[in-house]
Protein backbone atom coordinates (compact mmCIF):
# COMPACT_ATOMS: atom_id res chain seq x y z
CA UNK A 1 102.26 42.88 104.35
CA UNK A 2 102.17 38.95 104.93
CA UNK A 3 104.42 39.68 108.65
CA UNK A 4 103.12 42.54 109.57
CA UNK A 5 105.31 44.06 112.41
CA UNK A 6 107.28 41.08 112.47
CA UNK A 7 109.03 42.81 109.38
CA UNK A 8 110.84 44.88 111.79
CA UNK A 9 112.14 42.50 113.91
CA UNK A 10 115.14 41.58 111.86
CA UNK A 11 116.32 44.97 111.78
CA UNK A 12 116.28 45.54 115.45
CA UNK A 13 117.49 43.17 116.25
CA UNK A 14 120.88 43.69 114.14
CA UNK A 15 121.05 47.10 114.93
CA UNK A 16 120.66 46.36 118.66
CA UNK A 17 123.35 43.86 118.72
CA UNK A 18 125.65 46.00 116.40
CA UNK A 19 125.11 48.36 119.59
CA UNK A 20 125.99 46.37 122.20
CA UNK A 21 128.69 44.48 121.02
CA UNK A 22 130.02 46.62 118.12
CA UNK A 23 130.71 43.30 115.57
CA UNK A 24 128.79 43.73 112.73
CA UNK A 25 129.22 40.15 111.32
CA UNK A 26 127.75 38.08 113.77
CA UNK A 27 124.76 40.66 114.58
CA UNK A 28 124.55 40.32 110.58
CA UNK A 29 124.32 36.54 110.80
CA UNK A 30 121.91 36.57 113.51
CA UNK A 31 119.61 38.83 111.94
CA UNK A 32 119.37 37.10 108.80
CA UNK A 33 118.91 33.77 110.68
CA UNK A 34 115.99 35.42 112.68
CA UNK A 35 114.55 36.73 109.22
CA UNK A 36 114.32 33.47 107.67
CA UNK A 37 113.01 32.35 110.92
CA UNK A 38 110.00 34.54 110.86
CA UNK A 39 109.58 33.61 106.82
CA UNK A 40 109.90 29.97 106.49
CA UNK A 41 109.58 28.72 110.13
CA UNK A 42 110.58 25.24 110.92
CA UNK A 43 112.26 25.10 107.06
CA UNK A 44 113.83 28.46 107.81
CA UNK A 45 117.74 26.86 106.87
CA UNK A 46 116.86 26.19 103.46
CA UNK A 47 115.41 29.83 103.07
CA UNK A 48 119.14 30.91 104.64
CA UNK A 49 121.30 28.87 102.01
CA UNK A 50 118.49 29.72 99.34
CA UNK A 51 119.62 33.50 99.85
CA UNK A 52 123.22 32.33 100.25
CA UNK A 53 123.21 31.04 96.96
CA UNK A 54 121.28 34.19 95.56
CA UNK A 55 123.92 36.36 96.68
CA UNK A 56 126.83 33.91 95.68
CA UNK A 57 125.57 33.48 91.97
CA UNK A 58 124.56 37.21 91.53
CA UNK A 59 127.36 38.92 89.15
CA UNK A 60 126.67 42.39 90.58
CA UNK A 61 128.02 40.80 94.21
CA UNK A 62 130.44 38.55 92.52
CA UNK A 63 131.69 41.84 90.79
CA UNK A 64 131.87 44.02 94.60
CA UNK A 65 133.74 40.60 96.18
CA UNK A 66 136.58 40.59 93.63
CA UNK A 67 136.93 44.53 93.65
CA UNK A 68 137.46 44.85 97.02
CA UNK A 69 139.48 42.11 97.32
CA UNK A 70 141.57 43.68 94.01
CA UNK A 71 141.68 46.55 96.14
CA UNK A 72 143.75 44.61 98.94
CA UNK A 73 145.75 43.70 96.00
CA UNK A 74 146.90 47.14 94.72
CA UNK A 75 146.80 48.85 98.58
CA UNK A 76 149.30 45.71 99.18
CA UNK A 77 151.50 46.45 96.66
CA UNK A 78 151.56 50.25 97.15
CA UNK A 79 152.65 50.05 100.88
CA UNK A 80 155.78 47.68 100.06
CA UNK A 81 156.88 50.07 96.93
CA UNK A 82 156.76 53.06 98.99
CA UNK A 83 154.69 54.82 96.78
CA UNK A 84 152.20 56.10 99.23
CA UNK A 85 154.66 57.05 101.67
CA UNK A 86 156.21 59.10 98.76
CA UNK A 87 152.74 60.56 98.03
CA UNK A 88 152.11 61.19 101.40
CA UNK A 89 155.56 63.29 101.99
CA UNK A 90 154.28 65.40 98.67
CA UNK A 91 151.07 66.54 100.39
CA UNK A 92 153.04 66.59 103.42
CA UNK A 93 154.14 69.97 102.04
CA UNK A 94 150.01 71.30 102.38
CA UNK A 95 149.76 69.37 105.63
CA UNK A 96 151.14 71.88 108.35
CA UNK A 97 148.29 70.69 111.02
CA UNK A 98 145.56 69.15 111.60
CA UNK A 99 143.21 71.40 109.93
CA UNK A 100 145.22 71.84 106.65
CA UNK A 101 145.22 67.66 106.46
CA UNK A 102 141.58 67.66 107.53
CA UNK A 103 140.99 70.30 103.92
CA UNK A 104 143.53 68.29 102.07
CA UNK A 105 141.66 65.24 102.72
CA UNK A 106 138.64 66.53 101.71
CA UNK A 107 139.41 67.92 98.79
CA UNK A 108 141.10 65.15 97.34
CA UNK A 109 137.99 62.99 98.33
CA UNK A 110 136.14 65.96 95.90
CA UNK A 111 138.48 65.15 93.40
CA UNK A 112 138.19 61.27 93.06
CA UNK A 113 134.39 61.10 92.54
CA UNK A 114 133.98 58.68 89.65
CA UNK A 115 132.87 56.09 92.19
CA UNK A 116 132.37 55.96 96.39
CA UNK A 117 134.59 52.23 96.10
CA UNK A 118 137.21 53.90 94.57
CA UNK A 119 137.26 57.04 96.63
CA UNK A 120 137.36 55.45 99.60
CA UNK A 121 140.16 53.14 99.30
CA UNK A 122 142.12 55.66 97.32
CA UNK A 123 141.46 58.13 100.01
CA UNK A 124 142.26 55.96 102.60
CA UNK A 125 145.65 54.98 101.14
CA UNK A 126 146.48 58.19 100.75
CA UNK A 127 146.04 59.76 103.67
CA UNK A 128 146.12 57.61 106.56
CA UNK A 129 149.57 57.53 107.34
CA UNK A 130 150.07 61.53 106.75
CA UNK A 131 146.44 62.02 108.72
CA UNK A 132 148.64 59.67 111.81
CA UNK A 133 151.58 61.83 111.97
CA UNK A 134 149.47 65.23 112.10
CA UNK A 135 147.31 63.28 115.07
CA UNK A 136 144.08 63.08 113.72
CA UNK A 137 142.11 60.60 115.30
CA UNK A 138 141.28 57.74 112.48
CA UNK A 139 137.57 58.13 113.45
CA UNK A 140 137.69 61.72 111.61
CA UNK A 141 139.55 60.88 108.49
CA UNK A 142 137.24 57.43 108.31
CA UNK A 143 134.10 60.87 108.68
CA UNK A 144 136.03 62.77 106.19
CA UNK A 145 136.38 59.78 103.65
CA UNK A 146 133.04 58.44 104.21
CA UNK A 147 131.28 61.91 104.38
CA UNK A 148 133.04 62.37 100.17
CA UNK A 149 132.38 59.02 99.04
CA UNK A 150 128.65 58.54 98.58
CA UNK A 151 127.69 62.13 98.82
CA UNK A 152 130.09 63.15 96.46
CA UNK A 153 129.39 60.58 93.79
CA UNK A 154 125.36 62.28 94.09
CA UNK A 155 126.49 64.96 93.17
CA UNK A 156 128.35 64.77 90.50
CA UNK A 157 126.95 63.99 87.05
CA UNK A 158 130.26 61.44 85.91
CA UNK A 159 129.64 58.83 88.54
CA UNK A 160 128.38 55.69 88.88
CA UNK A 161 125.82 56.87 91.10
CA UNK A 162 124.55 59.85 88.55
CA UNK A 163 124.98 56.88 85.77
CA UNK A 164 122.65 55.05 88.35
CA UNK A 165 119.87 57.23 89.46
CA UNK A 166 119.71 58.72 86.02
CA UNK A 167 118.51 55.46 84.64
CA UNK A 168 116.17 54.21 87.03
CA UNK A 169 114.63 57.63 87.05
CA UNK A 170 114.36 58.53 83.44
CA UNK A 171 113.59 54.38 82.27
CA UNK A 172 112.52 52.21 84.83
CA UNK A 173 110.06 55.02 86.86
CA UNK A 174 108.60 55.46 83.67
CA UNK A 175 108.71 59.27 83.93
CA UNK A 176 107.28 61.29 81.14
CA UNK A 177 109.17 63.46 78.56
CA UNK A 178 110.42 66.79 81.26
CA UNK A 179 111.49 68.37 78.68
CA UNK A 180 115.59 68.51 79.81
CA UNK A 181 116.89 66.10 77.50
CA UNK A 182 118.64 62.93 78.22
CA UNK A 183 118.89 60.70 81.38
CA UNK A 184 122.01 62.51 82.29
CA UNK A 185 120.99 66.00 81.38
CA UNK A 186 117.56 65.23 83.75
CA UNK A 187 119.96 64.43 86.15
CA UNK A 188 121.70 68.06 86.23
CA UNK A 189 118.71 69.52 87.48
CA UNK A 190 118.30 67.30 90.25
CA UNK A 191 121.08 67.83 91.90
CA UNK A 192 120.19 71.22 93.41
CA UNK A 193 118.01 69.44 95.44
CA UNK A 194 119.87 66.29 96.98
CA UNK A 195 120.19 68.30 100.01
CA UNK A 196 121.55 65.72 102.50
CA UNK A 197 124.66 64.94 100.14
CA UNK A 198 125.40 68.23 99.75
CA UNK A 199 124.95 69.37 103.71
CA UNK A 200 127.32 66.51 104.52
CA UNK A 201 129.85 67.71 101.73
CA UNK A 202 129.51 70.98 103.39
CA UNK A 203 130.37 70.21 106.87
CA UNK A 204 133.43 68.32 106.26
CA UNK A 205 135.76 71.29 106.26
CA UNK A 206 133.69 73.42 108.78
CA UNK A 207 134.53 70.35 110.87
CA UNK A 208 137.75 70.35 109.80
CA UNK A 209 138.57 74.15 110.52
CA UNK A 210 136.63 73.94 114.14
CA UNK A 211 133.45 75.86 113.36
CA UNK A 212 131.51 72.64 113.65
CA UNK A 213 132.14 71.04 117.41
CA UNK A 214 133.11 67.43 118.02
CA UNK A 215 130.13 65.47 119.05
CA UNK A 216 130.34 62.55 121.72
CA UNK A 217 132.83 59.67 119.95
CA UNK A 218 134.46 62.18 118.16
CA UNK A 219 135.06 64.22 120.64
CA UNK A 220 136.64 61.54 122.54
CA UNK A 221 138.35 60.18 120.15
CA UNK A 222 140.67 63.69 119.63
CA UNK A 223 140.93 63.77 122.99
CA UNK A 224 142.64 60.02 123.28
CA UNK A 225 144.58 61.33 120.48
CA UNK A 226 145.57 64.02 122.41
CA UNK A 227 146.67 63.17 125.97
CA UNK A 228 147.59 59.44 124.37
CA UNK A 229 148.81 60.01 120.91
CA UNK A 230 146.79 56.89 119.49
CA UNK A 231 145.01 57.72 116.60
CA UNK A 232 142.78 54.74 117.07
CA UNK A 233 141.03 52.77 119.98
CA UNK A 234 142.31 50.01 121.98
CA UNK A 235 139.35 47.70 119.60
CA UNK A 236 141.29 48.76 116.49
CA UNK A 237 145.24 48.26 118.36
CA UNK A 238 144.81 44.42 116.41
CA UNK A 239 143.91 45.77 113.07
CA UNK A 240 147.22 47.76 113.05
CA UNK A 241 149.79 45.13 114.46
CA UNK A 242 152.13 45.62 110.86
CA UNK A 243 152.01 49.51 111.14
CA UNK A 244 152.98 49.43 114.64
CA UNK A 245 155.89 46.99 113.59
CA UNK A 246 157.39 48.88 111.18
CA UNK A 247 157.55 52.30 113.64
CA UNK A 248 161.27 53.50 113.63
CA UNK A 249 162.38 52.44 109.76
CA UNK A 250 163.69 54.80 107.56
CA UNK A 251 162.46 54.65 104.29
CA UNK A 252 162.17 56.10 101.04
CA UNK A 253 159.68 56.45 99.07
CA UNK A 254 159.38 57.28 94.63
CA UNK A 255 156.11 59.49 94.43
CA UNK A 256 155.69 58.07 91.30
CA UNK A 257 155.33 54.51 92.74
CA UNK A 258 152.40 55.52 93.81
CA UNK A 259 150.52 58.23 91.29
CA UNK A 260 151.21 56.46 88.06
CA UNK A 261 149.45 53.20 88.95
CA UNK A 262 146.59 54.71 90.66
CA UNK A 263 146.31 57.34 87.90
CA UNK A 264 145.65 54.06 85.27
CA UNK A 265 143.03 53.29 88.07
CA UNK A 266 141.29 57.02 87.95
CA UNK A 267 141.87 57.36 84.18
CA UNK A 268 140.49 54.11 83.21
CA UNK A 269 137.53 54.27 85.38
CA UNK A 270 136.38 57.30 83.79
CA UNK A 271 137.31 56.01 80.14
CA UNK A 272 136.12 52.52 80.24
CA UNK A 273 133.50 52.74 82.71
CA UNK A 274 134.67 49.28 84.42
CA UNK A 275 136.74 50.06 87.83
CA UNK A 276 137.62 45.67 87.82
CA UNK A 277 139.29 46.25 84.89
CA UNK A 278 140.81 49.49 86.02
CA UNK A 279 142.66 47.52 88.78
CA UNK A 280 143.32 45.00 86.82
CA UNK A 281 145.36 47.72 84.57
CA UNK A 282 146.67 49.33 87.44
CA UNK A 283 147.74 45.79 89.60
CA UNK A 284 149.89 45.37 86.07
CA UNK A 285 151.33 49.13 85.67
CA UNK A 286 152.60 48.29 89.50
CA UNK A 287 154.33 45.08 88.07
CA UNK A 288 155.86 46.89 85.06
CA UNK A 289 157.11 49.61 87.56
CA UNK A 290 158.76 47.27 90.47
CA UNK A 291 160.06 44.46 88.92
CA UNK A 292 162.41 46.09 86.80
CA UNK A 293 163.77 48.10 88.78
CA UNK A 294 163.80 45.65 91.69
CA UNK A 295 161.70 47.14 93.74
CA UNK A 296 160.61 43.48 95.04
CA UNK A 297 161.16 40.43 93.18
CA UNK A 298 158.45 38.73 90.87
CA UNK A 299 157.87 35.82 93.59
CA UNK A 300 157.56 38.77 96.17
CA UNK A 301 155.06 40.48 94.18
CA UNK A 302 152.72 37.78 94.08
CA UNK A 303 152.99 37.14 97.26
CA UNK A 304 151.94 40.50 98.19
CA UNK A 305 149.33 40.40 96.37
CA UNK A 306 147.68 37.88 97.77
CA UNK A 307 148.23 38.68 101.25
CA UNK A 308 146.41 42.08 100.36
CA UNK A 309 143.49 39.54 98.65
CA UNK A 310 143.51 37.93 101.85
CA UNK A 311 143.47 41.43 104.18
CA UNK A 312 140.08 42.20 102.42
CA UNK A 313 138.54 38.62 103.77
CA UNK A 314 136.82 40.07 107.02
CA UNK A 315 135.81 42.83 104.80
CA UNK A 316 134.26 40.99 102.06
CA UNK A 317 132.62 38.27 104.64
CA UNK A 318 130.68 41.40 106.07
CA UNK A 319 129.19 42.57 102.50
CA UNK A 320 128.36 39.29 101.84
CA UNK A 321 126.74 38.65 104.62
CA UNK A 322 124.82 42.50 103.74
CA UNK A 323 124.04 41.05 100.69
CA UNK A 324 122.35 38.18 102.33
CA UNK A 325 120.67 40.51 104.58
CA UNK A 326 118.98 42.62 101.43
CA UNK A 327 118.14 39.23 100.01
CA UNK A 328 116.00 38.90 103.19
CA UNK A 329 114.64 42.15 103.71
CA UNK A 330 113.33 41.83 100.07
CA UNK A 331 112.14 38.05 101.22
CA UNK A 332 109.94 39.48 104.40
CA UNK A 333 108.46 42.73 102.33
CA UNK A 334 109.83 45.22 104.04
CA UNK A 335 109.22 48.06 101.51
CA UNK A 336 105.84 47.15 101.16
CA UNK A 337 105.02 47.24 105.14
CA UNK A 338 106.65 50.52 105.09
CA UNK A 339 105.34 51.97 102.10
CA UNK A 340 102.13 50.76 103.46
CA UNK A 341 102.39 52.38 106.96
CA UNK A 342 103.09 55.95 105.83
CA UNK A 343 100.52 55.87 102.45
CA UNK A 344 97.86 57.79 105.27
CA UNK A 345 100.43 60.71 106.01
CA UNK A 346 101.24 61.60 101.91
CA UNK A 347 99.91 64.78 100.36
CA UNK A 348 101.92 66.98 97.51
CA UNK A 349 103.08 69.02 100.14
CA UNK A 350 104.83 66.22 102.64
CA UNK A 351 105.46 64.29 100.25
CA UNK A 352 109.63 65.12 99.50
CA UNK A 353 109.79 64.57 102.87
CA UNK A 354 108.41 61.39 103.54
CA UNK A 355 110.24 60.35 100.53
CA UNK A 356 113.43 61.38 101.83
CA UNK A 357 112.89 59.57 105.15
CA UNK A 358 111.79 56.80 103.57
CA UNK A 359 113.90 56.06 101.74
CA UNK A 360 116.40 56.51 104.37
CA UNK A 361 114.71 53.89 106.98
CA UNK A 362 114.44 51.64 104.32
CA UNK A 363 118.13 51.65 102.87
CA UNK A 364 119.41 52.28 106.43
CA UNK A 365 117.18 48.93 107.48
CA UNK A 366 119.18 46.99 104.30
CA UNK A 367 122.40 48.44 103.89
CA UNK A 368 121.14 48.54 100.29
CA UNK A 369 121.55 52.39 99.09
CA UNK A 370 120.52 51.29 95.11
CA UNK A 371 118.28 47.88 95.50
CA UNK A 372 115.81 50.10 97.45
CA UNK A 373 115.75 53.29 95.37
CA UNK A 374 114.89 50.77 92.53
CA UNK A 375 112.09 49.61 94.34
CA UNK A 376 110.16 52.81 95.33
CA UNK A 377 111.02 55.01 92.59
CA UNK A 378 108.27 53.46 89.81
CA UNK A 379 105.91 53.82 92.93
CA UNK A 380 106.87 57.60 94.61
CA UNK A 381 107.82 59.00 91.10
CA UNK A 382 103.85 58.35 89.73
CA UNK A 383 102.40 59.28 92.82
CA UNK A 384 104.40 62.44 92.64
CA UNK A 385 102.93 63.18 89.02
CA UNK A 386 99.84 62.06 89.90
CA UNK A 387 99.04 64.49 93.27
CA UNK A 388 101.26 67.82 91.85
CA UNK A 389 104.32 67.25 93.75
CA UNK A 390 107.32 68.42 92.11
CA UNK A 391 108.98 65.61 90.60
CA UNK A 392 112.83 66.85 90.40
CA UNK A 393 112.15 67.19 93.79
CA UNK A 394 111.00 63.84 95.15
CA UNK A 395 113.72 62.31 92.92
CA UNK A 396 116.47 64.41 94.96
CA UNK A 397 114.97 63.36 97.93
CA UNK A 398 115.61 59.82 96.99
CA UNK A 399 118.72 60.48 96.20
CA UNK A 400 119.04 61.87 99.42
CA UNK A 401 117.43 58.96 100.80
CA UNK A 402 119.80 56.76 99.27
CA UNK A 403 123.03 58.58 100.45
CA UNK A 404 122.10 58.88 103.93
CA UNK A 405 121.70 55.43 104.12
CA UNK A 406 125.10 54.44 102.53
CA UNK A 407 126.50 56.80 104.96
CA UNK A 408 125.20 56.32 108.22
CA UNK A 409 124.30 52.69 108.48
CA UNK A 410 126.39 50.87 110.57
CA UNK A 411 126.53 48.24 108.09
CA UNK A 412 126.55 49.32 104.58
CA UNK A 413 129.17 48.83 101.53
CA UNK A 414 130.36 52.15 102.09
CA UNK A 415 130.52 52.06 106.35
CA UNK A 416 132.17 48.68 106.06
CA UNK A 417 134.77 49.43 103.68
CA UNK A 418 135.58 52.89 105.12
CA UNK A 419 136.73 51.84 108.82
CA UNK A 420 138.48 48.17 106.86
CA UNK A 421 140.44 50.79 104.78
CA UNK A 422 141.08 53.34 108.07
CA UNK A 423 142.14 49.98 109.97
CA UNK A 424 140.00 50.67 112.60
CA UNK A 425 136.43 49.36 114.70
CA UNK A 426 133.77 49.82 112.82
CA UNK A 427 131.39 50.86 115.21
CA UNK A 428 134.12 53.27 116.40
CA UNK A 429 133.53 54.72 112.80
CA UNK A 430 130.01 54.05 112.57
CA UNK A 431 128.94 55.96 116.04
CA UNK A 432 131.62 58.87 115.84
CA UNK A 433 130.25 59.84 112.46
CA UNK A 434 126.40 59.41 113.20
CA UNK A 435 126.10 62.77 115.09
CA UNK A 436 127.23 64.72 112.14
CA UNK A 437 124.85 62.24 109.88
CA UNK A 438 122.15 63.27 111.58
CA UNK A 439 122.80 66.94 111.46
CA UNK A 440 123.01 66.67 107.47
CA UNK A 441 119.42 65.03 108.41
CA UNK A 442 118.21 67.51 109.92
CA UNK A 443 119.13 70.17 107.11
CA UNK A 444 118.06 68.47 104.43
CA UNK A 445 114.89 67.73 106.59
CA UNK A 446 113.87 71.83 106.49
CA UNK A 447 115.24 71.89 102.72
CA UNK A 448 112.37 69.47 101.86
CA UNK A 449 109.70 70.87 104.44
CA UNK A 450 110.38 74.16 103.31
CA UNK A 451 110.46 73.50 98.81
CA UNK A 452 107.69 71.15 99.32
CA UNK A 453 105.30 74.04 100.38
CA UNK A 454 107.02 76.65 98.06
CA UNK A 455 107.52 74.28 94.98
């Protein structure tokens, strides 16, 4: 409560500039400048590099750096073998239109829901190529992607998200026995009521088949695809220089160049519990399955491998610089100021509500969709309890909370890496998906008016 208003600042300011001139990086550095402006004052550089080396010597962001950047790797390697375009000729089979790749797409984003990270840049490897052919504007498969990466994962119970929530819900809130078991079995009944994941599940193939309209960017966007043929804007036309390059050449590609390496990923994931390792395991299946049978050449493969390292640099500069900006948001108290602003409004029956928004705001203001559900949960999870508020409720309403965030903020893990792996703008992404973002809002906005009066 130390800044007061002032807390907000930061926060408009980024999203403001992320507006105007759609680069997230810069309006990232410039908001975490201004926030350790407003906190330290004169001294506010060595508040900046303070929080740079937070975020540098924290494992959990030293662990997101090398897997995306491991993810450039494997994506690298894929593209050269073939594999995908193998893949992509298999599914091709499904994929007689638009609409058939549009429900292809999502339900292979259903499918791979052991972590958003994982579906997303599997997804996107997939299907971009096959998604270009059929004419589908890269702003609706980066929707499609996006829209079954974090929701997904809340759904399911063998994610890293369920793994997440479950323990911060059942250890660290300190909730009392509920009588369902473990962490995990708690978990099952929750997820009848993350209702913004599962409206935004929902609407994917409703948008897909055309009973859902497209909303302003989107809109646009299919009709540049249309009367143009470009799947992506003129903002995007440098991020796919090598694709436009290799139009015209006929090549072949082994299915099996590309399922057996990223079914090690998948497998492994699930089995282990560790996606670094995972890649790790599947970056070497790749090796075992190219170099003998001189697919590239071992000096080749290294080389690719790197360069797809390298690809993810812009990508990981912008999550670090996120990082940096949660670092600050935690450094100014904005969860407090918040918290603090809507106590007045809370009764038992507003409460799911509230909780749900709040949670939003707050995630959407740090790009942070688990440091913040950390945060209120051991606060909104007693004061549930303690004024007769359902608490399976409240805790699918931060869930909710929590997913919205990862999926509409212009500058989250899971917005970044989405329109890096769709090579395209990510405010093109950002904007053309918020419409249908805020629809899901609005649904799971009744859902929670309308159980926390009847519950």
């Amino acid at each position: 409560m130390e800044y007061g208003i002032l807390t907000l600042i930061p926060i408009v300011v980024v999203i403001g500039m992320s507006l105007i001139t759609k680069r997230i990086l810069e309006s990232l550095i410039v908001g975490t400048f201004i926030t350790y402006i407003i906190v330290d004052g004169f001294d506010f550089a060595s508040g900046w590099m303070d929080a740079f080396f937070r975020v540098a010597s924290n494992k959990d962001h030293q662990w997101v750096i090398l897997v995306c950047a491991l993810f450039g790797s494997l994506i690298a390697l894929l593209g050269a073998s073939h594999g995908t375009l193998g893949f992509s000729k298999l599914l091709g089979k499904l994929c007689r239109g638009q609409k058939s790749t549009m429900f292809v797409t999502w339900i292979m984003g259903v499918l791979i829901f052991v972590d958003d990270y994982l579906n997303i840049m599997t997804l996107s490897t997939c299907m971009r190529k096959l998604t270009d052919k059929r004419k589908v504007p890269r702003e609706a498969l980066s929707y499609v992607i996006d829209s079954t990466g974090a929701p997904v994962c809340a759904l399911l119970p063998f994610s890293t998200w369920a793994v997440f929530f479950a323990g911060i819900f059942y250890a660290e809130a300190g909730i009392p026995e509920l009588g369902y078991g473990s962490a995990i079995e708690t978990f099952y009944h929750i997820i009848p009521f993350i209702f913004y994941a599962i409206a935004a599940v929902v609407m994917v193939p409703l948008f897909g088949f055309g009973l859902i309209p497209k909303w302003g960017k989107m809109r646009k966007a299919y009709e540049r695809a249309k009367e143009t043929g470009k799947v992506y804007s003129p903002e995007s036309a440098s991020l796919n220089l090598d694709e436009e390059d290799a139009d015209g050449i006929h090549v072949k590609g082994n299915v099996w160049d590309f399922i057996l390496p990223i079914s090690v990923l998948i497998t492994l994931t699930i089995i282990i519990g560790e996606l670094f390792l995972a890649l790790i395991a599947s970056i070497a299946v790749c090796f075992l399955l190219y170099i003998p049978r001189k697919k590239m050449t071992i000096s080749h493969f290294c080389d690719l491998a790197m360069h797809g390292f390298c690809n993810m640099i812009p990508t990981v500069a912008i999550i670090f610089f996120v990082f940096v900006m949660q670092e600050g948001m935690s450094d100014i108290g904005i969860a407090d100021y918040v918290i603090h602003s809507v106590q007045p409004l809370i009764n038992a029956q507003l409460l799911p509500v509230i909780t749900f928004l709040l949670v939003a705001v707050l995630n959407f203001s740090t790009g942070s969709a688990w440091g913040i559900p950390a945060i209120v949960s051991p606060i909104i999870i007693p004061l549930a309890f303690s004024i007769g508020a359902n608490p399976l409720l409240i805790m699918g309403a931060i869930v909710s909370g929590a997913t919205l965030g990862s999926h509409a903020c212009f500058y989250s893990d899971a917005t970044v890496l989405t329109s890096s792996c769709c090579k395209m703008n990510n405010m093109d992404h950002a904007l053309s998906q918020l419409p249908y973002a805020m629809c899901a809002t609005g649904l799971a906005v009744v859902g929670y008016l309308v159980c926390g009066f009847l519950m």
